[in-house]
C-alpha atoms as a PDB file:
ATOM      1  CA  UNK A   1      38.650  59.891  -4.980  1.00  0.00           C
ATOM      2  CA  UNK A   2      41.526  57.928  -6.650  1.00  0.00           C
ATOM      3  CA  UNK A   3      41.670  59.534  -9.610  1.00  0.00           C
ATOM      4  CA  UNK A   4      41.596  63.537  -7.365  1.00  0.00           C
ATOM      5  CA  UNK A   5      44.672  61.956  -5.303  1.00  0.00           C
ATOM      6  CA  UNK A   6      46.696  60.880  -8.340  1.00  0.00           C
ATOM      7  CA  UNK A   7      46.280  64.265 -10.270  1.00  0.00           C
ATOM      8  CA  UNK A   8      47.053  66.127  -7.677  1.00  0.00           C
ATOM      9  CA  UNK A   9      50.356  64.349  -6.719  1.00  0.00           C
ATOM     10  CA  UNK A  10      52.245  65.424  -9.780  1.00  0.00           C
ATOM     11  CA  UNK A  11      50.844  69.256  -9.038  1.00  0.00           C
ATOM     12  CA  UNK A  12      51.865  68.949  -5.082  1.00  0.00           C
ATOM     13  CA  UNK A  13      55.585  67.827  -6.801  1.00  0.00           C
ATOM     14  CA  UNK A  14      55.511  70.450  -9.195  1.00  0.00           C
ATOM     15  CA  UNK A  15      55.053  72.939  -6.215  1.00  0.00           C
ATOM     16  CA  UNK A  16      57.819  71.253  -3.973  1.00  0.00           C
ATOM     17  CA  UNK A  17      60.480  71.471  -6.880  1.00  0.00           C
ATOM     18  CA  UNK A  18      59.430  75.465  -7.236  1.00  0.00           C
ATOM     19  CA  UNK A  19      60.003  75.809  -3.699  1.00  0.00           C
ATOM     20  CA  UNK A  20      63.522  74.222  -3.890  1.00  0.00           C
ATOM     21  CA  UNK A  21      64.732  76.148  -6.789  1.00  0.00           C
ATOM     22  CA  UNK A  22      63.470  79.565  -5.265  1.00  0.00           C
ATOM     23  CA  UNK A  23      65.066  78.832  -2.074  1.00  0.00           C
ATOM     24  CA  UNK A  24      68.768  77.717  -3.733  1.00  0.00           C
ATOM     25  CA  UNK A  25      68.294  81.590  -5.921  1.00  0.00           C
ATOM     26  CA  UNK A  26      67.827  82.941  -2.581  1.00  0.00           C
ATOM     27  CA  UNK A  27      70.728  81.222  -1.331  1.00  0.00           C
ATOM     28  CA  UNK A  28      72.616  81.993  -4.558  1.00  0.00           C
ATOM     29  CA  UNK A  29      71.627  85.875  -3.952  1.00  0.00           C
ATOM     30  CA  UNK A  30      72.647  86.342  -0.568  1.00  0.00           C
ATOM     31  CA  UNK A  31      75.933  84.717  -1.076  1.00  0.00           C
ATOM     32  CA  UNK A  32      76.414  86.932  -4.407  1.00  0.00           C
ATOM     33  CA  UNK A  33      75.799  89.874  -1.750  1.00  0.00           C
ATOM     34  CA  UNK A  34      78.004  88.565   0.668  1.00  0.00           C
ATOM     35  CA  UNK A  35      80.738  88.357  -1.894  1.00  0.00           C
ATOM     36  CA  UNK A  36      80.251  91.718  -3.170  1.00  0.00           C
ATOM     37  CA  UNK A  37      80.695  93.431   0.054  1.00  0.00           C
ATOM     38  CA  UNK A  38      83.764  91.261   0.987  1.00  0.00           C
ATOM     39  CA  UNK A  39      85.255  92.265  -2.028  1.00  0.00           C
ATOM     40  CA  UNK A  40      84.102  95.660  -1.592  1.00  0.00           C
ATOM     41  CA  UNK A  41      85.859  95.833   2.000  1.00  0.00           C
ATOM     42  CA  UNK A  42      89.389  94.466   0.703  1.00  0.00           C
ATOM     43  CA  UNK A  43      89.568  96.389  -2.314  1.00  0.00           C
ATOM     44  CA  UNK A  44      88.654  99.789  -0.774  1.00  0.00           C
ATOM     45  CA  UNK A  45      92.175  99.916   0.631  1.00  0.00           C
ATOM     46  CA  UNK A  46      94.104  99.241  -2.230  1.00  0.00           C
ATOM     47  CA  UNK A  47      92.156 101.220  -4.382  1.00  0.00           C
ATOM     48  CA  UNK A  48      92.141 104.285  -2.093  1.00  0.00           C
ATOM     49  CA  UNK A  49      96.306 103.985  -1.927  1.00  0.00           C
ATOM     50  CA  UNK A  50      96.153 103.606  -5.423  1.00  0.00           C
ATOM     51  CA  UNK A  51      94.705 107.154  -5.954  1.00  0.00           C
ATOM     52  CA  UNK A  52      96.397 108.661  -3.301  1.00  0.00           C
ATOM     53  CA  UNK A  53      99.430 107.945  -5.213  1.00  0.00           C
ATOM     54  CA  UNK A  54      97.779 109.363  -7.949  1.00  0.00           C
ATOM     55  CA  UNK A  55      96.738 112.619  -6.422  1.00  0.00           C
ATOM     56  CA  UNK A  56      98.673 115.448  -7.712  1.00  0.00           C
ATOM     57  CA  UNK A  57      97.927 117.880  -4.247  1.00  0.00           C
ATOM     58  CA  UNK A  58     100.289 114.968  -2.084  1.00  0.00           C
ATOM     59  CA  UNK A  59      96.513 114.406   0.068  1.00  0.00           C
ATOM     60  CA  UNK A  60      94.682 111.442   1.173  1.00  0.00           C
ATOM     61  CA  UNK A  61      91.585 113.369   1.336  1.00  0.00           C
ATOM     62  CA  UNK A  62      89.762 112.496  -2.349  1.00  0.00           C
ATOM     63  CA  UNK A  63      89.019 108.957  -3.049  1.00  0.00           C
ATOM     64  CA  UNK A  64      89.080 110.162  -6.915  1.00  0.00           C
ATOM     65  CA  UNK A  65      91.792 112.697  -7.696  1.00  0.00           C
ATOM     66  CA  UNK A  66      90.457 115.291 -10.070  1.00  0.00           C
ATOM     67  CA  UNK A  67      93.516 114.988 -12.398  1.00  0.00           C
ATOM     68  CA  UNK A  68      95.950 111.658 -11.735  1.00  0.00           C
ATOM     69  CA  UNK A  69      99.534 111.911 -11.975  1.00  0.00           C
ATOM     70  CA  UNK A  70     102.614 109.852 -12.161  1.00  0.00           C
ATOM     71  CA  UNK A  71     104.154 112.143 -10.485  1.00  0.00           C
ATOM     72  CA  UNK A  72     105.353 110.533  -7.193  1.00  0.00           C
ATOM     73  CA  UNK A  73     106.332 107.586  -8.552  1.00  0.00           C
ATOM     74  CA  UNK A  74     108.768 109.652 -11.108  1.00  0.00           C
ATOM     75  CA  UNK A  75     110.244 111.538  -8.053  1.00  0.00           C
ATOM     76  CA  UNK A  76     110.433 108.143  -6.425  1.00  0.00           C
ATOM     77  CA  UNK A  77     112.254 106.793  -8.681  1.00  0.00           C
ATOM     78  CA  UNK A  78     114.818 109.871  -9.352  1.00  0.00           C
ATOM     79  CA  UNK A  79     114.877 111.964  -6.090  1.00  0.00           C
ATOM     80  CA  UNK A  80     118.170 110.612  -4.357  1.00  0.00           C
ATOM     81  CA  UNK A  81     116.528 112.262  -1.008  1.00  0.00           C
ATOM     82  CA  UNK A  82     114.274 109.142  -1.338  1.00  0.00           C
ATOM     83  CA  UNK A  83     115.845 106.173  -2.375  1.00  0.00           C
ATOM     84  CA  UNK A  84     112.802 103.637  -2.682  1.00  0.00           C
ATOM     85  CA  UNK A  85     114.424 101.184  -5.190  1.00  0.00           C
ATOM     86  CA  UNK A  86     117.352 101.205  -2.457  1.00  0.00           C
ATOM     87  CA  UNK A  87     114.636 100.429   0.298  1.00  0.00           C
ATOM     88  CA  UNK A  88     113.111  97.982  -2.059  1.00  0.00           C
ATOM     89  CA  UNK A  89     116.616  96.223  -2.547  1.00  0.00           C
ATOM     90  CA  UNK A  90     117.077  96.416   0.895  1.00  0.00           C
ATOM     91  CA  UNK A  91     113.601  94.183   1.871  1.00  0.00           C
ATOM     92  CA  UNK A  92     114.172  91.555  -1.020  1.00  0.00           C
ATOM     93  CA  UNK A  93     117.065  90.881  -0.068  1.00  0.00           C
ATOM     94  CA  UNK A  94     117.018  90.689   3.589  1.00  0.00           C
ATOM     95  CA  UNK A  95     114.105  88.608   3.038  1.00  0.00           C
ATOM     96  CA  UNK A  96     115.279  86.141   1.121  1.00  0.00           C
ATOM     97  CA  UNK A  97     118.409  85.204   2.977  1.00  0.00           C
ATOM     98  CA  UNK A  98     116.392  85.422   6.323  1.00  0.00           C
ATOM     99  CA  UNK A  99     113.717  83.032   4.386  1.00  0.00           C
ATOM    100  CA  UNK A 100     116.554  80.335   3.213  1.00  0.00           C
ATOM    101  CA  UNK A 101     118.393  80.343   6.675  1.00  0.00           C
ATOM    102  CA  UNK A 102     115.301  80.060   8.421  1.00  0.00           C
ATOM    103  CA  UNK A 103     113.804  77.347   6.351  1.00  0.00           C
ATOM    104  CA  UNK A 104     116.338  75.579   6.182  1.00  0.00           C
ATOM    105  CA  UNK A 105     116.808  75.263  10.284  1.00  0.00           C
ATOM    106  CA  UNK A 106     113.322  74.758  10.621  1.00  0.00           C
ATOM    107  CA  UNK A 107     113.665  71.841   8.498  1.00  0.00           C
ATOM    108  CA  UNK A 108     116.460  70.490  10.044  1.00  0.00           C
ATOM    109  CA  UNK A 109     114.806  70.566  13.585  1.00  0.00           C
ATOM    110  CA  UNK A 110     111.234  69.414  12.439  1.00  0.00           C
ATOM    111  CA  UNK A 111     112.853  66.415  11.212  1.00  0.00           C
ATOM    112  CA  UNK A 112     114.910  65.828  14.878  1.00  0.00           C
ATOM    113  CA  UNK A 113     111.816  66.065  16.548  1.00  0.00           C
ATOM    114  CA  UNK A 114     109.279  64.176  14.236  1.00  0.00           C
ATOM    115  CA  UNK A 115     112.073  60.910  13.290  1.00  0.00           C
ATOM    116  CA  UNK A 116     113.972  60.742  16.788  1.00  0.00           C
ATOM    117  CA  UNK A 117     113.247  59.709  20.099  1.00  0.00           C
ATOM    118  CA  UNK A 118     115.701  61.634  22.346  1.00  0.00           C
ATOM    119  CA  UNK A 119     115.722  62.415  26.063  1.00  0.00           C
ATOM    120  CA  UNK A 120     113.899  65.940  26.553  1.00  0.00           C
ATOM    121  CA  UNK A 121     111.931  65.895  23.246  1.00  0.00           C
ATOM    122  CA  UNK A 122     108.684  66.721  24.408  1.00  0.00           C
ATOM    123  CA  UNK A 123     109.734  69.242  26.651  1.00  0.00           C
ATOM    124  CA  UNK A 124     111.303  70.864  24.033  1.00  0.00           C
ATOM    125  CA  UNK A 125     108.361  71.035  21.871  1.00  0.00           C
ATOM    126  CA  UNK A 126     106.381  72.673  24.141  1.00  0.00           C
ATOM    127  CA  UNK A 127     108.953  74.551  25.695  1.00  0.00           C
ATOM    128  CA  UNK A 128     109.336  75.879  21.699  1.00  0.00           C
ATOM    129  CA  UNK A 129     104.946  76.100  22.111  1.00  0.00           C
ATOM    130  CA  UNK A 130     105.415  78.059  24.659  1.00  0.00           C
ATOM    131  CA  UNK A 131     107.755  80.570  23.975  1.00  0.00           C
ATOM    132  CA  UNK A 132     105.524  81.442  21.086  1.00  0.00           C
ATOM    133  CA  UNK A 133     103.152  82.654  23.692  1.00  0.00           C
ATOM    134  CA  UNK A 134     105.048  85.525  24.434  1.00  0.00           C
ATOM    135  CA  UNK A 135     105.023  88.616  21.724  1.00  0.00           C
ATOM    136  CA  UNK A 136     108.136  89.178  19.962  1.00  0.00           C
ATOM    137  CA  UNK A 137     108.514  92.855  21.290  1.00  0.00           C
ATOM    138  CA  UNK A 138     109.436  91.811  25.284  1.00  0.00           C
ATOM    139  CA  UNK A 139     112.701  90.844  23.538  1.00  0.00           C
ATOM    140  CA  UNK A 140     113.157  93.468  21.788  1.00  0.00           C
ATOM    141  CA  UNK A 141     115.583  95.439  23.947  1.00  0.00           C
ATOM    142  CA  UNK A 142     117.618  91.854  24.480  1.00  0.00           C
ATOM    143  CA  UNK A 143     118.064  91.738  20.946  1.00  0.00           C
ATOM    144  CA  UNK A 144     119.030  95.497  20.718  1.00  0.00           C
ATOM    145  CA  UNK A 145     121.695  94.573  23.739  1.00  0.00           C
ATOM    146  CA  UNK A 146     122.733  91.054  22.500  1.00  0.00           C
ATOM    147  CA  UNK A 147     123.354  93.161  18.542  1.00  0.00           C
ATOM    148  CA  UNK A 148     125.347  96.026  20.490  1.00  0.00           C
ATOM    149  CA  UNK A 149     127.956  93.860  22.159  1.00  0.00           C
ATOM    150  CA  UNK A 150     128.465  91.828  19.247  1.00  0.00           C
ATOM    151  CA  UNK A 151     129.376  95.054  17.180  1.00  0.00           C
ATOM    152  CA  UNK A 152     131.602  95.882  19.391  1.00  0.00           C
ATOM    153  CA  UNK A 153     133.582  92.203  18.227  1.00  0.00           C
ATOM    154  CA  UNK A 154     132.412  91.862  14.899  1.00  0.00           C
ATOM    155  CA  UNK A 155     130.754  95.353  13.345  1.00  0.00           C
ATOM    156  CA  UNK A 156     129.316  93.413  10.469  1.00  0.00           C
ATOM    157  CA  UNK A 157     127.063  91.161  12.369  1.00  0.00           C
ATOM    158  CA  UNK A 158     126.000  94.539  15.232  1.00  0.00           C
ATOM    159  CA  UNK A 159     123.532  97.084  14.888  1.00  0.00           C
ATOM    160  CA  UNK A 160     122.848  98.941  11.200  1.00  0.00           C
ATOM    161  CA  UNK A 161     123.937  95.491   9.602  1.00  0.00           C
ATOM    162  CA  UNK A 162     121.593  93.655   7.360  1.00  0.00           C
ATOM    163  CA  UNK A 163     123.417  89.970   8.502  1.00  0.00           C
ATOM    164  CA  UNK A 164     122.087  90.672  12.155  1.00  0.00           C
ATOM    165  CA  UNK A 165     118.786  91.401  11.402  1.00  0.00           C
ATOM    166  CA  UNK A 166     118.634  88.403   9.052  1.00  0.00           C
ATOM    167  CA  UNK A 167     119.560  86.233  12.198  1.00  0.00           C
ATOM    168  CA  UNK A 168     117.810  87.425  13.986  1.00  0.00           C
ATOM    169  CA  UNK A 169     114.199  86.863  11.536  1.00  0.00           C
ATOM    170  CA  UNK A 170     115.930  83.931  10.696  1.00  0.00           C
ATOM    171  CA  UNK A 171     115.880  83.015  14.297  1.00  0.00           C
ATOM    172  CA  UNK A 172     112.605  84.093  14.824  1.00  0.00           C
ATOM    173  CA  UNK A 173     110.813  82.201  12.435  1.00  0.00           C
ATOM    174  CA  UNK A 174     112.140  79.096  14.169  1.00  0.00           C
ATOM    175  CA  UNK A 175     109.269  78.519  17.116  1.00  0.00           C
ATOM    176  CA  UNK A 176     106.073  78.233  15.100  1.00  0.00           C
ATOM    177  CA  UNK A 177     107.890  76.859  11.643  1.00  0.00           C
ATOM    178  CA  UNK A 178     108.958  73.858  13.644  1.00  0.00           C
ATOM    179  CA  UNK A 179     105.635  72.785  14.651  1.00  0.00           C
ATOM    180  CA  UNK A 180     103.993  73.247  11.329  1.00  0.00           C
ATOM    181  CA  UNK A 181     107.123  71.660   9.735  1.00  0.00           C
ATOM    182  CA  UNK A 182     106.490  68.506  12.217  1.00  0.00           C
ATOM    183  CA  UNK A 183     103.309  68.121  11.174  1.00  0.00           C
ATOM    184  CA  UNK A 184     103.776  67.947   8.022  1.00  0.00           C
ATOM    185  CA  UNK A 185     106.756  65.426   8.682  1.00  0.00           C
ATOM    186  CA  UNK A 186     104.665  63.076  10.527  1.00  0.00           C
ATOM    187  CA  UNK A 187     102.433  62.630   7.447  1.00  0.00           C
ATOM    188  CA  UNK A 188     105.180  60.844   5.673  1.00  0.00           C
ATOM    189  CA  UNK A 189     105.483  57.234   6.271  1.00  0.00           C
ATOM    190  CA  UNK A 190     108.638  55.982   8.516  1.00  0.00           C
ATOM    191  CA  UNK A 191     108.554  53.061   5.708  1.00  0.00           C
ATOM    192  CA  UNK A 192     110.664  55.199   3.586  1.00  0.00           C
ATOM    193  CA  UNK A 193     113.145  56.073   6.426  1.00  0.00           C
ATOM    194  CA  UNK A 194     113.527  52.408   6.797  1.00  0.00           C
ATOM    195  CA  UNK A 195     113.480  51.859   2.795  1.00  0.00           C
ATOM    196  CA  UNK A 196     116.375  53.859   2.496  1.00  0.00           C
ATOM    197  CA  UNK A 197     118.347  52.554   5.372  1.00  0.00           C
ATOM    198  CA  UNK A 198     117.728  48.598   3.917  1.00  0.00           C
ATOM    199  CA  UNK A 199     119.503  50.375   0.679  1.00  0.00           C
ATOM    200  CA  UNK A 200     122.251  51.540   2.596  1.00  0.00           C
ATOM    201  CA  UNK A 201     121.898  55.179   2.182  1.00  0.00           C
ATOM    202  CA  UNK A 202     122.850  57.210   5.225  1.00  0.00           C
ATOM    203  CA  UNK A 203     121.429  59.493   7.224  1.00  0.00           C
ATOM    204  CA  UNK A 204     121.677  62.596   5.169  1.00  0.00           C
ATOM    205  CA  UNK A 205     121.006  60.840   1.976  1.00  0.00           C
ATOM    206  CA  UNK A 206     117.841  59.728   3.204  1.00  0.00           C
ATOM    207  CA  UNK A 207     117.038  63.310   4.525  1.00  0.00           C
ATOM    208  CA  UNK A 208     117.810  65.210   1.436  1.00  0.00           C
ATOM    209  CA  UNK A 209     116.966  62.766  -1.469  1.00  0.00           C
ATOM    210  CA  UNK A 210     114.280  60.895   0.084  1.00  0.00           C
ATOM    211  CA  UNK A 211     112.087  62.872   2.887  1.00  0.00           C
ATOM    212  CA  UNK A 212     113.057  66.744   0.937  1.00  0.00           C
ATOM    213  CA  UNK A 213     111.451  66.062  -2.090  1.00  0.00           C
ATOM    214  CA  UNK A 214     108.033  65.338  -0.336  1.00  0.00           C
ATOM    215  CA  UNK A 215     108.114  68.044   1.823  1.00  0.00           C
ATOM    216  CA  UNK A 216     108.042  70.997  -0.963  1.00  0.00           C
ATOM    217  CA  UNK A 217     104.244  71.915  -0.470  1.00  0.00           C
ATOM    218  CA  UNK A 218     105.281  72.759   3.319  1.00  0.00           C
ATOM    219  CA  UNK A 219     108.702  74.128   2.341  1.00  0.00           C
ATOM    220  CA  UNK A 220     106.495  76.539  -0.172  1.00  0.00           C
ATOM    221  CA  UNK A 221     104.440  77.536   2.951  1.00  0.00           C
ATOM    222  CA  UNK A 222     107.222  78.335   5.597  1.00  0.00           C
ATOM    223  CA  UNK A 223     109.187  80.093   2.191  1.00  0.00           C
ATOM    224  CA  UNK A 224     106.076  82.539   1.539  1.00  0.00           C
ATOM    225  CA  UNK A 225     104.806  82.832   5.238  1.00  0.00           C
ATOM    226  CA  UNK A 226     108.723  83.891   6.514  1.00  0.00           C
ATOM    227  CA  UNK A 227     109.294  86.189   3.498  1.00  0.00           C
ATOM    228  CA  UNK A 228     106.011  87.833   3.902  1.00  0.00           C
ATOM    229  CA  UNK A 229     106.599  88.533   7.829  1.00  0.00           C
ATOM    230  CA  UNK A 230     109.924  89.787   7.399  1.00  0.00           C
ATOM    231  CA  UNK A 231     109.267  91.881   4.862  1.00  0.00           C
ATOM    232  CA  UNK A 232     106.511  93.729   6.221  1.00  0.00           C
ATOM    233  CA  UNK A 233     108.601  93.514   9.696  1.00  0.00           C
ATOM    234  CA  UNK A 234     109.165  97.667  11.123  1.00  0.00           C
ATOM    235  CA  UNK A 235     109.381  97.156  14.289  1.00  0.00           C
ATOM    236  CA  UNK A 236     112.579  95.173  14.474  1.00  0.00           C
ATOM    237  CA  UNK A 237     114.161  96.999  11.462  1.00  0.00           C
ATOM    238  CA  UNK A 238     113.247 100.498  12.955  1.00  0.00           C
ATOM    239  CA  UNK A 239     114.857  99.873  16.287  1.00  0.00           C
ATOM    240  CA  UNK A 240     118.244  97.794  14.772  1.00  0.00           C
ATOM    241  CA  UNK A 241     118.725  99.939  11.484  1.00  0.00           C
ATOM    242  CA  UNK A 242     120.531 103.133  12.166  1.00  0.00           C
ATOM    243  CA  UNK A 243     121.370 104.555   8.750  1.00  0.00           C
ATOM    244  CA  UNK A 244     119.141 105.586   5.840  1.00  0.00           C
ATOM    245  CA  UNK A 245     120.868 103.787   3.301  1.00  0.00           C
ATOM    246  CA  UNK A 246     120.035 100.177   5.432  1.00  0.00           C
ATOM    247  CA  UNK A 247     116.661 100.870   5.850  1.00  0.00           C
ATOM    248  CA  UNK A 248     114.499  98.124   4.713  1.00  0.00           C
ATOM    249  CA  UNK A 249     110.980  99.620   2.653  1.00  0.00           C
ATOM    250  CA  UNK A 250     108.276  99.845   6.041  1.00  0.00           C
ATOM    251  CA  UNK A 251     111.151 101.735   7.901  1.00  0.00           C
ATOM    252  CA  UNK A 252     112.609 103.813   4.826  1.00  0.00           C
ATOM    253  CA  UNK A 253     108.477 104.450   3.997  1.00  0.00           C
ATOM    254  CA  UNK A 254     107.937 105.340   7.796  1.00  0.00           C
ATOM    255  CA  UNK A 255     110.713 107.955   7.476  1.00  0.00           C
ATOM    256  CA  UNK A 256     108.911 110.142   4.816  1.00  0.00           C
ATOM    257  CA  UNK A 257     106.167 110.590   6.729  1.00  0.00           C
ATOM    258  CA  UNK A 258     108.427 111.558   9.608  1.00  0.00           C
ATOM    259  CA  UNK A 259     110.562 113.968   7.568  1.00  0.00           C
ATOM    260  CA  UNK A 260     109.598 117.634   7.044  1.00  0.00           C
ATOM    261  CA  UNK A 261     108.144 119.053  10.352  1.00  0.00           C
ATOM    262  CA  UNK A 262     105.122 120.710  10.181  1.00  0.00           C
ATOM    263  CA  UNK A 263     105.168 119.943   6.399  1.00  0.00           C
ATOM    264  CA  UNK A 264     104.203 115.922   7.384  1.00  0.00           C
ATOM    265  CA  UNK A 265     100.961 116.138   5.427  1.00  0.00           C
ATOM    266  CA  UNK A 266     102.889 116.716   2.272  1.00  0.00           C
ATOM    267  CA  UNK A 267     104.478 113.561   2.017  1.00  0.00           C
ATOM    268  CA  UNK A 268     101.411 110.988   1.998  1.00  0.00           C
ATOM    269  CA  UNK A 269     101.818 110.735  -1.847  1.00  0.00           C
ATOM    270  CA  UNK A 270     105.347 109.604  -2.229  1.00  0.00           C
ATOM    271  CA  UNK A 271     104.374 107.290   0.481  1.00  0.00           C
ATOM    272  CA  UNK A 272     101.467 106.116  -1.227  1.00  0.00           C
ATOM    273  CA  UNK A 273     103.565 105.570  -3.838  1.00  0.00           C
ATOM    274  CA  UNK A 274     106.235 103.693  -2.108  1.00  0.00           C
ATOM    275  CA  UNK A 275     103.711 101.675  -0.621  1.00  0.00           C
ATOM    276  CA  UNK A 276     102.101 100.546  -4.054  1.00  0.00           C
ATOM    277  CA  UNK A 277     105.753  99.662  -5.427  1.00  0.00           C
ATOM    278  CA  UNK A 278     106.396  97.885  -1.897  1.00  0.00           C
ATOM    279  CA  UNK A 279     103.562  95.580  -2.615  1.00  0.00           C
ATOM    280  CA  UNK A 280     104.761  94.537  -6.154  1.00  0.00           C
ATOM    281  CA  UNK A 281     107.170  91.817  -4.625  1.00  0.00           C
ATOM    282  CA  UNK A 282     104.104  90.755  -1.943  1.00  0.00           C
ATOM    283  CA  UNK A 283     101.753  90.059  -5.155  1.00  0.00           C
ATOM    284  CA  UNK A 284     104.155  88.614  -7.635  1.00  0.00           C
ATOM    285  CA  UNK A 285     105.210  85.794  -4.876  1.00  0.00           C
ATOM    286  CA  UNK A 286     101.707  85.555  -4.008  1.00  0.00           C
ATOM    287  CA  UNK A 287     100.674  84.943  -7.707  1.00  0.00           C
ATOM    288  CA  UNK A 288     103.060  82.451  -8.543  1.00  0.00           C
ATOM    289  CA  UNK A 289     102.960  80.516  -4.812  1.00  0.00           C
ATOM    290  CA  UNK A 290      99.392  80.428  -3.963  1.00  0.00           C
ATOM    291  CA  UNK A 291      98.825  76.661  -5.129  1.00  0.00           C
ATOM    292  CA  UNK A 292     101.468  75.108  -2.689  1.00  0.00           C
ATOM    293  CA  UNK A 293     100.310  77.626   0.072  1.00  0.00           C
ATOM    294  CA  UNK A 294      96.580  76.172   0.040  1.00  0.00           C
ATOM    295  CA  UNK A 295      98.064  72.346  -0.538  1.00  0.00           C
ATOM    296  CA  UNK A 296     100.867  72.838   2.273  1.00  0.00           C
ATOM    297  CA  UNK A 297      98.664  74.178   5.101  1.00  0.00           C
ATOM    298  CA  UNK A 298      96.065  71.589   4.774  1.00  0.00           C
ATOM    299  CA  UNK A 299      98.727  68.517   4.146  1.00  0.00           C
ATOM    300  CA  UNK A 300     100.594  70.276   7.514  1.00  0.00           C
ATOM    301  CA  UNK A 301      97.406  70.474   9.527  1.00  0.00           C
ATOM    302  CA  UNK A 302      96.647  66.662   8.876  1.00  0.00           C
ATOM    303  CA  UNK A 303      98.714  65.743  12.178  1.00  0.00           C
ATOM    304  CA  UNK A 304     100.193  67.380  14.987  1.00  0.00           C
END
C-alpha cells in the first residue's frame, strides 16, 4: 500500500500542475479577447473619420471608400472659405496661454492652502469643492454679460477676443487644479520649507527653487489636462467668438457643417478632415507627456 501511495503522488502533482497551466491559458485567452474588443471599440472611431476624410463622394456612409482621396485635406489647406490652419492657430494658441496662466495660479493657490494656516482656509477649500459641483454652462450667460460690459471699456479683453476667453479657461481651470495641486503639495515634506528658511532664503526663493522643481510630474498633469479641455472647449468659444477669423478649431469645424443649407450633407468630408488635422496637436502632446501624466496623478492622489 506504501509503495501505490508514493507512485501515485508524483502522478496526482503532475495532474494539479496541468490544471494550473490550463486555467492561467484560459485566463491568458479571455484577457487577449477582452483586449481585442477594447481596442476594437476605440479604434473604430478614428478609423471610420479617417476614411471619411478619405471618401471622395464628401459621405459618412462607407466605412471603406471605394477610391481614397486627399482631396479635402488639399481644399483644406488652400480654400480661403475654410481657413483650418487659421482655426488650428487659433486653438494652440489660446490653449497654451490659457494653460500657463492657469497653471501657474493654480500653483500659486495650492501652495497658500497646503503651507499656510490662515483664517477661512477650510472653508475656502470646500467652498472651491463645491463650486465644482455646479456645471460650467449655468454661468455661461454671466460670463457672456460680465465679457460684454468689459468691451464696452476695454474691446480687447470683450467678446470676439481671444485674451477673454483665455481668462476666462484660465479661470476655469482654477477649482479642481487646486485640489489636485494640494495634494500633490502635501506629499512634499515641510522639512524643506524649514531647510530653506534656516538658509535664509525667502519666501519666494523657497517656492520657486526649492518646492517647483518637485512638483513637475503634477505641473505636467494640470499642463496636459487644461490644454486638452480648452482645446476641445465649443461651448464657451461658440457663444463668446463672434467672427470667423477668431474661431478656435471645434467652433470653426462646427461651422462647416452649419454652412450650405440644404447642402449640409456635403460638408462631412472637409470636416472629417479638419477633425483628423485637429487631433494632430491632441496626439503629439499626448505622445511626448504620457510618462509624467501616469506618475503625476498617482503621486497627486497619495494625499488629499
Amino acid at each position: 500500500m506504501a509503495d501505490v501511495k508514493v507512485r501515485s503522488a508524483p502522478a496526482a502533482a503532475k495532474t494539479g500542475g496541468a490544471t494550473i497551466s490550463g486555467a492561467r491559458r484560459l485566463n491568458m485567452v479571455l484577457k487577449l479577447v477582452v483586449a481585442f474588443f477594447a481596442s476594437l471599440l476605440a479604434l473604430y472611431p478614428v478609423v471610420y473619420v479617417i476614411s471619411a476624410s478619405m471618401n471622395p463622394t464628401n459621405t459618412i456612409s462607407d466605412l471603406i471608400p471605394a477610391n481614397p482621396t486627399l482631396a479635402n485635406y488639399s481644399k483644406l489647406a488652400t480654400d480661403q472659405n475654410y481657413p483650418v490652419l487659421l482655426w488650428l492657430f487659433n486653438s494652440i494658441k489660446v490653449s497654451l496661454l490659457a494653460t500657463v496662466i492657469g497653471v501657474f495660479l493654480t500653483t500659486i493657490g495650492a501652495y497658500a492652502f497646503s503651507r499656510f494656516r490662515f483664517k477661512g482656509r477650510r472653508n475656502g477649500m470646500l467652498f472651491i469643492l463645491l463650486i465644482q459641483l455646479f456645471p460650467n454652462t449655468l454661468a455661461l450667460v454671466s460670463i457672456y454679460l460680465l465679457l460684454l460690459q468689459i468691451g464696452d471699456l476695454i474691446p480687447w479683453l470683450g467678446l470676439n477676443s481671444h485674451l477673454g476667453l483665455i481668462l476666462v479657461y484660465a479661470g476655469g481651470s482654477l477649482g479642481s487644479g487646486t485640489w489636485l495641486m494640494k495634494g500633490f503639495f502635501d506629499t512634499i515634506p515641510k522639512d524643506i520649507d524649514e531647510s530653506g528658511v534656516v538658509d535664509g532664503a525667502t519666501g519666494s526663493q523657497i517656492f520657486f527653487f526649492l518646492l517647483l522643481p518637485l512638483l513637475r510630474p503634477i505641473l505636467a498633469v494640470m499642463a496636459i489636462l487644461t490644454f486638452i479641455g480648452t482645446y476641445a472647449d465649443f461651448i464657451l468659444a461658440r457663444v463668446l467668438l463672434t467672427s470667423k477669423d477668431n474661431y478656435t478649431m471645434a467652433v470653426g469645424l462646427s461651422s462647416l457643417l452649419g454652412e450650405g443649407g440644404a447642402n449640409r450633407a456635403s460638408q462631412w468630408g472637409l470636416f472629417a478632415a479638419g477633425a483628423v488635422i485637429g487631433a494632430v496637436p491632441v496626439v503629439v502632446v499626448f505622445l511626448f507627456m504620457q510618462k509624467q501624466l501616469v506618475g503625476g496623478l498617482t503621486s497627486g492622489a497619495v494625499k488629499g
